[in-house]
C-alpha atoms as a PDB file:
ATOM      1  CA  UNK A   1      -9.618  13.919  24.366  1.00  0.00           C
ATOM      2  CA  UNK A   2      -6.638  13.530  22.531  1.00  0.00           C
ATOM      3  CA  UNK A   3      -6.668  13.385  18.802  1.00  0.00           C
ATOM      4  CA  UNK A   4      -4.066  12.193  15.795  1.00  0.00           C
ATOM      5  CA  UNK A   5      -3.907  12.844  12.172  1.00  0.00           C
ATOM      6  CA  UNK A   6      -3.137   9.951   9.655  1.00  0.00           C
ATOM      7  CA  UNK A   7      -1.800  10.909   5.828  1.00  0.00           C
ATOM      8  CA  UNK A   8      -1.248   8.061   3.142  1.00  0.00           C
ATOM      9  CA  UNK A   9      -0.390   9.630  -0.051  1.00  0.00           C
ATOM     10  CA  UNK A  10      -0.958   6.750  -3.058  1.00  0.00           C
ATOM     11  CA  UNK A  11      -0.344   7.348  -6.561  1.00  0.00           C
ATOM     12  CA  UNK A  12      -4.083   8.186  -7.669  1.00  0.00           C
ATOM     13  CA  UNK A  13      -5.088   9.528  -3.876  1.00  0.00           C
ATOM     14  CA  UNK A  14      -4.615  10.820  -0.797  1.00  0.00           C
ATOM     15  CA  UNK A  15      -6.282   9.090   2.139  1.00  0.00           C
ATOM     16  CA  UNK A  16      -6.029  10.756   5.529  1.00  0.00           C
ATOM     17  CA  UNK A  17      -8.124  11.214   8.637  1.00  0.00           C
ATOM     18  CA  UNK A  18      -8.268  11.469  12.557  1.00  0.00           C
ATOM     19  CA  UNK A  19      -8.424   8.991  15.232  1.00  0.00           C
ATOM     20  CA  UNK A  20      -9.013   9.502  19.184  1.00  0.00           C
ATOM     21  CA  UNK A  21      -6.555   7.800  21.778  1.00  0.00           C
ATOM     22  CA  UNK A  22      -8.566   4.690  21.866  1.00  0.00           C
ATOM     23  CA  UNK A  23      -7.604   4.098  17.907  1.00  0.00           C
ATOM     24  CA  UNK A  24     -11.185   5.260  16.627  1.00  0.00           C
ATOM     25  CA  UNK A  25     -11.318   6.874  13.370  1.00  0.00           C
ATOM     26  CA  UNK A  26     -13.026  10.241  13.855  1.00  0.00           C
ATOM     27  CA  UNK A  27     -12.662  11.466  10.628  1.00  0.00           C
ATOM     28  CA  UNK A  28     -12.257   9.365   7.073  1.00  0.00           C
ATOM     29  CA  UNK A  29     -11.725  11.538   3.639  1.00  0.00           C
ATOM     30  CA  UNK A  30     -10.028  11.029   0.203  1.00  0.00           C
ATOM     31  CA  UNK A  31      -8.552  13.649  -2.716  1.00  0.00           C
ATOM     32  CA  UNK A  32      -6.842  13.578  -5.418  1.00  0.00           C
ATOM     33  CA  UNK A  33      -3.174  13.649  -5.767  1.00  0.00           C
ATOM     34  CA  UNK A  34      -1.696  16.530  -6.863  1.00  0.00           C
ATOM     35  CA  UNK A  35       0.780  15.997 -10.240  1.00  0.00           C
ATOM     36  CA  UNK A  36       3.326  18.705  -8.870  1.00  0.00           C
ATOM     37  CA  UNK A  37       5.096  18.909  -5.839  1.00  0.00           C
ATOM     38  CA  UNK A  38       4.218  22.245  -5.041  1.00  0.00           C
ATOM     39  CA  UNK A  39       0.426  21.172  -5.520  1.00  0.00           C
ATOM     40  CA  UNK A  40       0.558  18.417  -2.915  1.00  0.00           C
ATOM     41  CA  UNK A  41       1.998  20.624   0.005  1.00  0.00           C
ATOM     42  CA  UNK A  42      -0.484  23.063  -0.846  1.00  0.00           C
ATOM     43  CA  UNK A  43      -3.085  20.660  -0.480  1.00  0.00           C
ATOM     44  CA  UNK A  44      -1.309  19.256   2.789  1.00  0.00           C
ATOM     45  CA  UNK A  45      -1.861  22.807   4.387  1.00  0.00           C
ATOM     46  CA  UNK A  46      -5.438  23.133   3.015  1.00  0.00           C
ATOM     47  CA  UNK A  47      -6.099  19.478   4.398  1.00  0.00           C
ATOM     48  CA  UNK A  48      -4.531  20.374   8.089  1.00  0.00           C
ATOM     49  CA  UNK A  49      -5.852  23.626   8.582  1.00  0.00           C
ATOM     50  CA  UNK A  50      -9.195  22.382   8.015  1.00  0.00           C
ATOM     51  CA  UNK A  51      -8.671  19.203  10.276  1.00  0.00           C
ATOM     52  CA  UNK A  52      -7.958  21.945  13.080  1.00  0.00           C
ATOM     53  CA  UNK A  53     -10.543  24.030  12.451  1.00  0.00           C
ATOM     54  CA  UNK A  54     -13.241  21.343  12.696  1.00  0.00           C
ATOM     55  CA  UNK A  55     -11.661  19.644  15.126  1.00  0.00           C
ATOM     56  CA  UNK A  56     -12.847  20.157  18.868  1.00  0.00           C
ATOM     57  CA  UNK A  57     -10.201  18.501  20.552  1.00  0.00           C
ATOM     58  CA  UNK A  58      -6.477  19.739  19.886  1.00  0.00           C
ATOM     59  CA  UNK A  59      -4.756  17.271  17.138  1.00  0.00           C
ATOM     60  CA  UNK A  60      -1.688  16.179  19.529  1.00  0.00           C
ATOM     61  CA  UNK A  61       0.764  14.344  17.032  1.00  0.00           C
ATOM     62  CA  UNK A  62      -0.084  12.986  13.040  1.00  0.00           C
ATOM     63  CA  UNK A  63       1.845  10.844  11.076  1.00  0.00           C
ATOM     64  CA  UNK A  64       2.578  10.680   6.814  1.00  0.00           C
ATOM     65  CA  UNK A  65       3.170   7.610   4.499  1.00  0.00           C
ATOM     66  CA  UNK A  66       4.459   8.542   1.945  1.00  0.00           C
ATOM     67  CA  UNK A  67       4.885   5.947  -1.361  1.00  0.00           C
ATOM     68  CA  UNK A  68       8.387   4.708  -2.673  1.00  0.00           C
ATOM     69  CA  UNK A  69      12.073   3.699  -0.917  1.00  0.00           C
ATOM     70  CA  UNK A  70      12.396   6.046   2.054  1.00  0.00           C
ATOM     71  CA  UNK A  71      15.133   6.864   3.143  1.00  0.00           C
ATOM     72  CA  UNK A  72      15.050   6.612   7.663  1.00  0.00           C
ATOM     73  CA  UNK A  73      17.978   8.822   8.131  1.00  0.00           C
ATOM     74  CA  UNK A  74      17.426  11.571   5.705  1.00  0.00           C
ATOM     75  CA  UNK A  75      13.860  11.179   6.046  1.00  0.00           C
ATOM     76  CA  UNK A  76      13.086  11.610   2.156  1.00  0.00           C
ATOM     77  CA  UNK A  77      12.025   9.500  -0.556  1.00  0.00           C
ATOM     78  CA  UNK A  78      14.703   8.435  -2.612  1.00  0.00           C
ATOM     79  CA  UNK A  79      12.748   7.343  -5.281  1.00  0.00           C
ATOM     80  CA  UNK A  80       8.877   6.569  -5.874  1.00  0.00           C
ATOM     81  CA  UNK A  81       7.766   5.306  -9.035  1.00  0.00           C
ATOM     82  CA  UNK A  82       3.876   6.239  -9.088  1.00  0.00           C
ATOM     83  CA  UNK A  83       4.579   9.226  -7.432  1.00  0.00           C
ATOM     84  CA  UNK A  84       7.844  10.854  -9.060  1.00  0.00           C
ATOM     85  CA  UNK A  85       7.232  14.548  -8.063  1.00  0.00           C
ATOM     86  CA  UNK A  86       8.311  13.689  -4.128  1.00  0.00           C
ATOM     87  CA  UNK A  87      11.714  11.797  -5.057  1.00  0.00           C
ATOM     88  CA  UNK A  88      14.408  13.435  -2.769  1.00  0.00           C
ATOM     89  CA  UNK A  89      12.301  16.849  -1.964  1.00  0.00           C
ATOM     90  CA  UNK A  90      13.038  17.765   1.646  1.00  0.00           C
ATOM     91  CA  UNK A  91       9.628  16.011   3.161  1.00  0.00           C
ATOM     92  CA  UNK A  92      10.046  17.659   6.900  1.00  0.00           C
ATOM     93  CA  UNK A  93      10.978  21.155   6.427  1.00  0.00           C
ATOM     94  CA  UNK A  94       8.263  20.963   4.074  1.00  0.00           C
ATOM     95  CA  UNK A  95       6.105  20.121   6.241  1.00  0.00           C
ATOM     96  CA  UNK A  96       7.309  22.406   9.755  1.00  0.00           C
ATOM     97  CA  UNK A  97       5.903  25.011   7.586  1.00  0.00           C
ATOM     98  CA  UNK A  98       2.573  24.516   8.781  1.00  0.00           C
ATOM     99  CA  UNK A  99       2.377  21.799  10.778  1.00  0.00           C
ATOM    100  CA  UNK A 100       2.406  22.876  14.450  1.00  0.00           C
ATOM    101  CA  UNK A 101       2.671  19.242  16.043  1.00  0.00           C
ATOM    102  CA  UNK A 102       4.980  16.286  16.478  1.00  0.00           C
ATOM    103  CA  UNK A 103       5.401  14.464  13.124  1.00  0.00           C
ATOM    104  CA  UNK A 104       6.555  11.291  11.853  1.00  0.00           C
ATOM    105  CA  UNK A 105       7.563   9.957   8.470  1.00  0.00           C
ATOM    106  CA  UNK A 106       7.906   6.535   6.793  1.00  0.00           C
ATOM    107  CA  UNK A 107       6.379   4.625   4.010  1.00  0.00           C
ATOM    108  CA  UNK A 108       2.907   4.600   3.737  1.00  0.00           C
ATOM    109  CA  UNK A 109       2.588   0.569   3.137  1.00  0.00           C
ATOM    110  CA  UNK A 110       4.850   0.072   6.544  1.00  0.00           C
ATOM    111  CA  UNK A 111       2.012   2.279   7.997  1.00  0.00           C
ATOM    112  CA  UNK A 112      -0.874   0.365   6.406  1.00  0.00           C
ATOM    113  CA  UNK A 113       0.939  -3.007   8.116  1.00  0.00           C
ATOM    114  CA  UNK A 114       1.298  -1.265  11.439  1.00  0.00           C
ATOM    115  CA  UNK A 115      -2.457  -0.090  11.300  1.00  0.00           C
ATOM    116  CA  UNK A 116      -3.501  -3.680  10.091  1.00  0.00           C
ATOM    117  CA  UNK A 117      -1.142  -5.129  12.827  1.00  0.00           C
ATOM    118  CA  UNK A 118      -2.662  -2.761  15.764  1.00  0.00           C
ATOM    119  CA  UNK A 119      -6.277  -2.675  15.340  1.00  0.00           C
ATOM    120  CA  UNK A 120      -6.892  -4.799  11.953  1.00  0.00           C
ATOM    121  CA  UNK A 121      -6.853  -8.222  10.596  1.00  0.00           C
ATOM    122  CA  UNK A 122      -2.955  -8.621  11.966  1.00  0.00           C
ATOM    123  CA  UNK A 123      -3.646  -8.357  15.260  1.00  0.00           C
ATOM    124  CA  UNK A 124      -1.595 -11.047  17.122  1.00  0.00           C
ATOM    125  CA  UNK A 125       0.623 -11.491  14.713  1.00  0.00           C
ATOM    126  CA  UNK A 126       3.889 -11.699  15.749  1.00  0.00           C
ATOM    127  CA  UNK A 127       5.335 -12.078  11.930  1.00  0.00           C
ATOM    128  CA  UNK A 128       3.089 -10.504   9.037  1.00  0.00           C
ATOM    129  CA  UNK A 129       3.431  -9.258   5.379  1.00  0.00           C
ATOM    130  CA  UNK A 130       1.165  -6.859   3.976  1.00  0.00           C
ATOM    131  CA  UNK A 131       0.795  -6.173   0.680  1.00  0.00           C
ATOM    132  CA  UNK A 132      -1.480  -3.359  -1.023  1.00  0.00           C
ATOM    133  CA  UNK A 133      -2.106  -3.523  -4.600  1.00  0.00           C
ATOM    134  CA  UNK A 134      -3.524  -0.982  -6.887  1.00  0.00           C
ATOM    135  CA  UNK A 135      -1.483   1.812  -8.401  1.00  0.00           C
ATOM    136  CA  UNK A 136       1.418  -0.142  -7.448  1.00  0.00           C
ATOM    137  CA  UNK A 137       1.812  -2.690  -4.903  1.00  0.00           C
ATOM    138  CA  UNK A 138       3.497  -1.685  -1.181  1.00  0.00           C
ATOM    139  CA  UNK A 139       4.512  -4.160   1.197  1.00  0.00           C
ATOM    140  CA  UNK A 140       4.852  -3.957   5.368  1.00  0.00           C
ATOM    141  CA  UNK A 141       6.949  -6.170   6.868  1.00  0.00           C
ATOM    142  CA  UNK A 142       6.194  -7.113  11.045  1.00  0.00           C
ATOM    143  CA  UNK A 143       8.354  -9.197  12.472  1.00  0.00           C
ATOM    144  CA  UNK A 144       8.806 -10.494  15.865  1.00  0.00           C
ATOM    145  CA  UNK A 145       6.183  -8.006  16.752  1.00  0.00           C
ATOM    146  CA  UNK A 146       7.630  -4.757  14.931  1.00  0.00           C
ATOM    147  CA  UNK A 147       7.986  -3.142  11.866  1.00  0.00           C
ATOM    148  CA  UNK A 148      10.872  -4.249  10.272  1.00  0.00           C
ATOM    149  CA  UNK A 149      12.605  -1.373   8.350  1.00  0.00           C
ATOM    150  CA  UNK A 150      16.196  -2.759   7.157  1.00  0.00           C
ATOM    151  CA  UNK A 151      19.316  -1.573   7.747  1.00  0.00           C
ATOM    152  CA  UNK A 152      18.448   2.017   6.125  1.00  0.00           C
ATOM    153  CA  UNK A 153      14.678   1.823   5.866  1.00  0.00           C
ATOM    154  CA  UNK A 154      14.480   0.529   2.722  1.00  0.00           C
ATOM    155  CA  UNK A 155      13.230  -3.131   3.487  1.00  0.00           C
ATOM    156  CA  UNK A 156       9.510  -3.942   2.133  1.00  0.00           C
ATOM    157  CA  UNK A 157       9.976  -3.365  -1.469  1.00  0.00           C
ATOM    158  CA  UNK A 158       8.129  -7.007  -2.834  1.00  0.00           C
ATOM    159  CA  UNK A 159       6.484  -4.684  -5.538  1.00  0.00           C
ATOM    160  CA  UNK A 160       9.972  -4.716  -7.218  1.00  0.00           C
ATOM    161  CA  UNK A 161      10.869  -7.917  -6.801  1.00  0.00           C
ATOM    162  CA  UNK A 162      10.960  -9.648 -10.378  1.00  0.00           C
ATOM    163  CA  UNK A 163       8.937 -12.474 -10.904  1.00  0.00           C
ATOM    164  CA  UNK A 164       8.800 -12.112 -14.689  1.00  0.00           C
ATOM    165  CA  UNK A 165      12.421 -11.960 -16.362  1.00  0.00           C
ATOM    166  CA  UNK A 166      11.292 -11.002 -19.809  1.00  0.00           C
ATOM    167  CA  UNK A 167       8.587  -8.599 -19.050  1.00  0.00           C
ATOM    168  CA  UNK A 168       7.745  -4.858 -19.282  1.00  0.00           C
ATOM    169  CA  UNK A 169       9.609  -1.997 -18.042  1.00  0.00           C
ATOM    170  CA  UNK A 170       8.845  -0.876 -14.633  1.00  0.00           C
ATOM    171  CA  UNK A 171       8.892   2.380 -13.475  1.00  0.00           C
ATOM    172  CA  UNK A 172      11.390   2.026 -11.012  1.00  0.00           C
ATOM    173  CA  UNK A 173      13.916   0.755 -13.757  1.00  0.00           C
ATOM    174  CA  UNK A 174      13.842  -2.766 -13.513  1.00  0.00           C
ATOM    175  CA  UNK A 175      11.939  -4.898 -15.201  1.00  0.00           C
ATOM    176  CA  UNK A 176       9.337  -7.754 -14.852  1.00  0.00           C
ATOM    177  CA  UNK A 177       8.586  -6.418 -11.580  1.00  0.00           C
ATOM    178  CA  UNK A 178       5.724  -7.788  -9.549  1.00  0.00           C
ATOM    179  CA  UNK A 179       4.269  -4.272  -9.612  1.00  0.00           C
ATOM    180  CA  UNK A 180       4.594  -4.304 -13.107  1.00  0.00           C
ATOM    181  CA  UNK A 181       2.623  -7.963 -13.422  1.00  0.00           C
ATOM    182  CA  UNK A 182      -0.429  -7.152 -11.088  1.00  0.00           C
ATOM    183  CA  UNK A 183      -1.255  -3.642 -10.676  1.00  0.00           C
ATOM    184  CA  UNK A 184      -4.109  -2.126 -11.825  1.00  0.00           C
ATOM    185  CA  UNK A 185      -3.123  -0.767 -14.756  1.00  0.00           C
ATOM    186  CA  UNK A 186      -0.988  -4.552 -15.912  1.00  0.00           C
ATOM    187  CA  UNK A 187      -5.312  -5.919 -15.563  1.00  0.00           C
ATOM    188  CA  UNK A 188      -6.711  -3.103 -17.947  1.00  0.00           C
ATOM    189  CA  UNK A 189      -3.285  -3.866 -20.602  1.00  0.00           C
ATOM    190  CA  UNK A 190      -3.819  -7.884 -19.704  1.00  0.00           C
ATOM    191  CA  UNK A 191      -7.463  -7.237 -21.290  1.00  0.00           C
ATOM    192  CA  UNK A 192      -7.205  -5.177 -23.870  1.00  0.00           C
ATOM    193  CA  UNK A 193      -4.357  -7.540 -25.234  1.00  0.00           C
ATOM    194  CA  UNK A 194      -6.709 -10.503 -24.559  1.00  0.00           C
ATOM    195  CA  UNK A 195      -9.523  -8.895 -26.124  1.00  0.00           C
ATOM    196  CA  UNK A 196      -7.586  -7.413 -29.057  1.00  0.00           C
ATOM    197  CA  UNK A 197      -9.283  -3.974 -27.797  1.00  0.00           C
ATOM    198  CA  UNK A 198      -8.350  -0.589 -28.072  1.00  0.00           C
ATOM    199  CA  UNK A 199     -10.989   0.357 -25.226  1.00  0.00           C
ATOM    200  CA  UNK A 200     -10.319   3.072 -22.703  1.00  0.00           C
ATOM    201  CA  UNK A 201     -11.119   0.890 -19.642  1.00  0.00           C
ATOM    202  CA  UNK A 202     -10.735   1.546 -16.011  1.00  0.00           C
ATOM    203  CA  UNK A 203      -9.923  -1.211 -13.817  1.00  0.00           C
ATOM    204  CA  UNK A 204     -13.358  -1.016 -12.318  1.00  0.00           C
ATOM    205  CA  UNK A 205     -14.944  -1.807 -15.667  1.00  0.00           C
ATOM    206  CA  UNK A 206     -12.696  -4.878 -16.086  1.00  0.00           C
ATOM    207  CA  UNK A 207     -14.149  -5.900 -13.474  1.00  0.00           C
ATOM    208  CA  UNK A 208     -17.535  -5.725 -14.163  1.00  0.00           C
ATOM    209  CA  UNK A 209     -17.101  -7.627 -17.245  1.00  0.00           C
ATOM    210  CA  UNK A 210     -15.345 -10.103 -15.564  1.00  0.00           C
ATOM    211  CA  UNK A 211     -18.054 -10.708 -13.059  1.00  0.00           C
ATOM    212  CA  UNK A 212     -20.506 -11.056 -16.472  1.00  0.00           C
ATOM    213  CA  UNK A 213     -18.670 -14.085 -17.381  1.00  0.00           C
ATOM    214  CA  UNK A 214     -16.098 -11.883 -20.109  1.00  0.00           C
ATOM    215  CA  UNK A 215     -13.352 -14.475 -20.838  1.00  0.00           C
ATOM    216  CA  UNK A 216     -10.661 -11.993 -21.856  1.00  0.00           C
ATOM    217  CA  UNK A 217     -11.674 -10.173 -18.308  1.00  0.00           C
ATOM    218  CA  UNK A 218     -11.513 -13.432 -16.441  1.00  0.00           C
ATOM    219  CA  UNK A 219      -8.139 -14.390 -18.495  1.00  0.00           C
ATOM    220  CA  UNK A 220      -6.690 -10.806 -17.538  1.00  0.00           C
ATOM    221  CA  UNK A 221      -7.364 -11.093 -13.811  1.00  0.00           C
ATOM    222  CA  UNK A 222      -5.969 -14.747 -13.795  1.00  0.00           C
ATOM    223  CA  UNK A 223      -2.991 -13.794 -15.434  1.00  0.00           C
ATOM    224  CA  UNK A 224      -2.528 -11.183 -12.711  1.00  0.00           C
ATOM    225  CA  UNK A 225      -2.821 -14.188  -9.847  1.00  0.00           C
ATOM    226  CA  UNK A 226      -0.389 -16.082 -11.352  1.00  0.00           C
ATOM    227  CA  UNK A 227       2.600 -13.395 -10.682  1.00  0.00           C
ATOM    228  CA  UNK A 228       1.194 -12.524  -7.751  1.00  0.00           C
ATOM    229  CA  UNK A 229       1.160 -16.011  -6.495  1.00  0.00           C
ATOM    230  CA  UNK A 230       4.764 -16.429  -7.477  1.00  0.00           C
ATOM    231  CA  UNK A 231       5.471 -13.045  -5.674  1.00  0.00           C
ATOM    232  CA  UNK A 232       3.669 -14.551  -2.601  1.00  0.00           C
ATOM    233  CA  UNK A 233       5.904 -17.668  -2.601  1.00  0.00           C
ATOM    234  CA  UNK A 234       9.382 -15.945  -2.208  1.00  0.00           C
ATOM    235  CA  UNK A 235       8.105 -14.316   0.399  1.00  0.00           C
ATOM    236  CA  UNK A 236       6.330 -17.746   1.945  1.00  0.00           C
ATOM    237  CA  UNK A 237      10.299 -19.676   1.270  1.00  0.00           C
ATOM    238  CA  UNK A 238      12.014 -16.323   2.404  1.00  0.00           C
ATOM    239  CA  UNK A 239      10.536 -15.324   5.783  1.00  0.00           C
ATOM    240  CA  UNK A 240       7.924 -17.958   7.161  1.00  0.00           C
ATOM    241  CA  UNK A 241       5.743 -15.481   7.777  1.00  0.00           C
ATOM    242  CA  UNK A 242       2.577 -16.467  10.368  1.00  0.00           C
ATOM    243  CA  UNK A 243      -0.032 -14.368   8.403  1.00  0.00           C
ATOM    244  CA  UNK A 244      -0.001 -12.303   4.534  1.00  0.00           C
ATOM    245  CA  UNK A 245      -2.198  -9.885   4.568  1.00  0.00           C
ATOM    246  CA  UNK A 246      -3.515  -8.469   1.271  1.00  0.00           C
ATOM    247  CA  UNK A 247      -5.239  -5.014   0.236  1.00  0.00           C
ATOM    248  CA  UNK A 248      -5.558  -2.079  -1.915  1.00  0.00           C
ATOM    249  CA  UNK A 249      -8.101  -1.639  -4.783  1.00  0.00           C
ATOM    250  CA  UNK A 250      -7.386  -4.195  -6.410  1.00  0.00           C
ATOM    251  CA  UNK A 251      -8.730  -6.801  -3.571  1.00  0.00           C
ATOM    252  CA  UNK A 252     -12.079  -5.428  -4.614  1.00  0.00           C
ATOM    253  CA  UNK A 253     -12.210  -7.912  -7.479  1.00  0.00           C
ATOM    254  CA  UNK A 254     -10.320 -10.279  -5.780  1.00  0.00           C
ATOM    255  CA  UNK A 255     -13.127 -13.096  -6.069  1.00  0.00           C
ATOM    256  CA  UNK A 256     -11.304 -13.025 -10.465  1.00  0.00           C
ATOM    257  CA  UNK A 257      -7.692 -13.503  -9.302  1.00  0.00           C
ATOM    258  CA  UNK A 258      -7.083 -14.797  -5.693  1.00  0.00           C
ATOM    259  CA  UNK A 259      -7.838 -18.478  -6.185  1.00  0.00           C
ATOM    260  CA  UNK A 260      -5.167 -18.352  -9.252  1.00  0.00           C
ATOM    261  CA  UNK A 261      -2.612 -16.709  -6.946  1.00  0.00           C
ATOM    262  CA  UNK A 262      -3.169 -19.264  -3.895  1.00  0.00           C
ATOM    263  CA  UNK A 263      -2.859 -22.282  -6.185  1.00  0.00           C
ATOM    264  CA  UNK A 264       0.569 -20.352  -7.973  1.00  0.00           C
ATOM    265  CA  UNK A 265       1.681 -20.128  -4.091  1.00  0.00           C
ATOM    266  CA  UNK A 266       1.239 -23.635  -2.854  1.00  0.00           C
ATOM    267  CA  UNK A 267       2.946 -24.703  -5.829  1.00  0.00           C
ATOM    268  CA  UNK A 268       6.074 -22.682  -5.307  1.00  0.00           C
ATOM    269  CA  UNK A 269       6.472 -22.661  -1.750  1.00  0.00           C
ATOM    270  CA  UNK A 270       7.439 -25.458   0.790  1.00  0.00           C
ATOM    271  CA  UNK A 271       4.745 -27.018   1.900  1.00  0.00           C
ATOM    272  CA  UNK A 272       5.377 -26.526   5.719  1.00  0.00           C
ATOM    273  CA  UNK A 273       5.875 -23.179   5.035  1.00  0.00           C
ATOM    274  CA  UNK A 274       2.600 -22.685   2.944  1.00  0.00           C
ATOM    275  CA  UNK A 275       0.805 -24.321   5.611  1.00  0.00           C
ATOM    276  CA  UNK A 276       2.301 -22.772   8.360  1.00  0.00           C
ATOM    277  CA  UNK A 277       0.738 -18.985   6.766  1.00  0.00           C
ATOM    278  CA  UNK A 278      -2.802 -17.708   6.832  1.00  0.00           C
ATOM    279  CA  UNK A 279      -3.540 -15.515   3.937  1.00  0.00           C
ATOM    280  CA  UNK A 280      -6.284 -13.282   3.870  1.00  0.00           C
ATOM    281  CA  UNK A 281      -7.617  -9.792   3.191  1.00  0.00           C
ATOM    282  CA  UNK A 282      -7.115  -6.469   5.622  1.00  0.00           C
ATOM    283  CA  UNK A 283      -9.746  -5.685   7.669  1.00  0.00           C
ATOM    284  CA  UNK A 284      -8.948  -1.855   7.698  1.00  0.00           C
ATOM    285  CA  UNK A 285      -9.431  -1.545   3.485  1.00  0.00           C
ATOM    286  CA  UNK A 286      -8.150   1.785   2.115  1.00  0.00           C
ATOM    287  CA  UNK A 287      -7.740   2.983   5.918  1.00  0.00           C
ATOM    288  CA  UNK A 288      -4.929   1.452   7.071  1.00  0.00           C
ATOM    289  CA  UNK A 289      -2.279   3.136   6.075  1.00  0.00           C
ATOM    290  CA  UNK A 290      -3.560   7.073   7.243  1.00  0.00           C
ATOM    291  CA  UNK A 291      -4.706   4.880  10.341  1.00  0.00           C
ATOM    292  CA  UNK A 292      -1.036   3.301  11.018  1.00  0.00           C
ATOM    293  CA  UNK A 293       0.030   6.719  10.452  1.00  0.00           C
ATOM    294  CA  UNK A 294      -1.916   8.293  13.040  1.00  0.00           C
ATOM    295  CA  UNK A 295      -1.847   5.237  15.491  1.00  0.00           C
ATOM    296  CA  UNK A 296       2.627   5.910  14.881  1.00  0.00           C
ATOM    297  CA  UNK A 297       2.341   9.343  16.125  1.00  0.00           C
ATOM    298  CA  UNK A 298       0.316   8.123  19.010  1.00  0.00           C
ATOM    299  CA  UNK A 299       2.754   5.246  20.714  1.00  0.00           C
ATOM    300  CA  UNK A 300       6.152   7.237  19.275  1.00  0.00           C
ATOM    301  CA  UNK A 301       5.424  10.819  21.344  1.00  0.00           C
END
């Protein structure tokens, strides 16, 4: 039986695991991402020599997303904003250091919209968007049936796309990004600014209070669908896509903001084009990406 190795390294986690040639996921575990580059190699080698170890079946080929504008021909990140510590390091050497197999490289959202694409929600598709939100927000881009890279690999960047002229700083330098408007973090700042609250809150607890009827929760959440429904409606006018696909941690709750961010889209976008796109949630969750990865290295050797 032959086996393949999926990594998607997120801000907050790493996600990675091991599927068989039928696209099965074998193997399905999360850790923390290191703050230092030298950290997260280290913990790349741990993580692989323990997937061979328990492994019965010899891994054949694995695959890495990695977060932020990568860079196809010198296969590096140029720049990622929730995960600094990888901009421009030298990703493959890196890597040939201990991994004994065939390896590929992109960005981790274009792997969680190939996984979705193969095996997930956007199967069929010949056009789809995928976007993950919860540190920050990736995007995949399919179209007519493949992952659509740009010119240099950089296509797929929607999380930096502004939709909010005057707002905050992002981390990738701009400002008023969509990242900036819906992430995570933007919910837990919406609400304590709503609720005039200095609380330490994590998004999860937002949550909660939203789903007990908080209004400043509620308010927060809606004020996140309302960018995210104007980020969904340039890409609606832009590309015509057949299906948006939408995950990351953030969907958990997404019960507080969706129905803002639908109504924000309609409004914005043609109508034949709003019509003409399904929108809906991933099927694969937090898996996609390591299992795009791994389902890469399987059709690319």
């Amino acid at each position: 039986m032959e086996l393949y190795a999926g990594f998607d390294l997120g801000g907050t986690s790493l996600k990675y695991g091991v599927i068989n040639t039928q696209g099965r996921v074998l193997q399905d575990e999360t850790a923390i991402t290191p703050e230092s580059i030298e950290a997260l190699f280290l913990l790349f080698e741990e993580i692989w020599t323990d997937i061979q170890k328990n492994c019965r079946s010899k891994i054949k080929g694995a695959g890495f997303g990695f977060p932020g504008i990568f860079n196809a021909r010198e296969q590096t990140i140029i720049q990622s904003p929730n995960c600094p510590q990888i901009d421009g390091h030298a990703l493959v050497p890196s890597l040939q250091k201990f991994v004994n197999v065939p390896f590929f490289l992109n960005n981790e959202a274009n792997y969680a919209a190939y996984g979705e694409h193969k095996t997930g929600a956007g199967k069929g598709a010949q056009s789809l968007i995928l976007l993950t939100i919860g540190t920050g927000i990736g995007t995949g881009i399919i179209l007519d049936g493949q992952l659509w890279s740009g010119a240099c690999g950089f296509a797929g960047e929607l999380g930096h796309v502004t939709v909010n002229p005057d707002g905050e700083l992002c981390r990738c330098g701009s400002r008023g990004c969509l990242e900036t408007e819906v992430s995570a973090q933007k919910i837990v700042k919406s609400y304590r600014q709503f609720s005039q609250s200095g609380e330490n809150l994590a998004p999860e607890e937002v949550a909660r209070r939203a789903s007990n009827g908080d209004k400043a929760a509620l308010k927060a959440f809606s004020h996140a669908g309302f960018f995210l429904g104007i980020g969904l409606s340039i890409v609606i006018n832009l590309l015509n896509p057949e299906r948006i696909l939408l995950g990351g941690g953030v969907m958990d709750s997404s019960e507080f903001f969706l129905p803002a961010a639908l109504a924000e889209a309609e409004r914005r976008s043609f109508s034949a084009s709003y019509e003409c796109c399904s929108i809906g949630q991933t099927q694969l969750g937090n898996k996609a990406g390591f299992i795009g990865a791994a389902l890469w290295a399987r059709n690319h050797i």
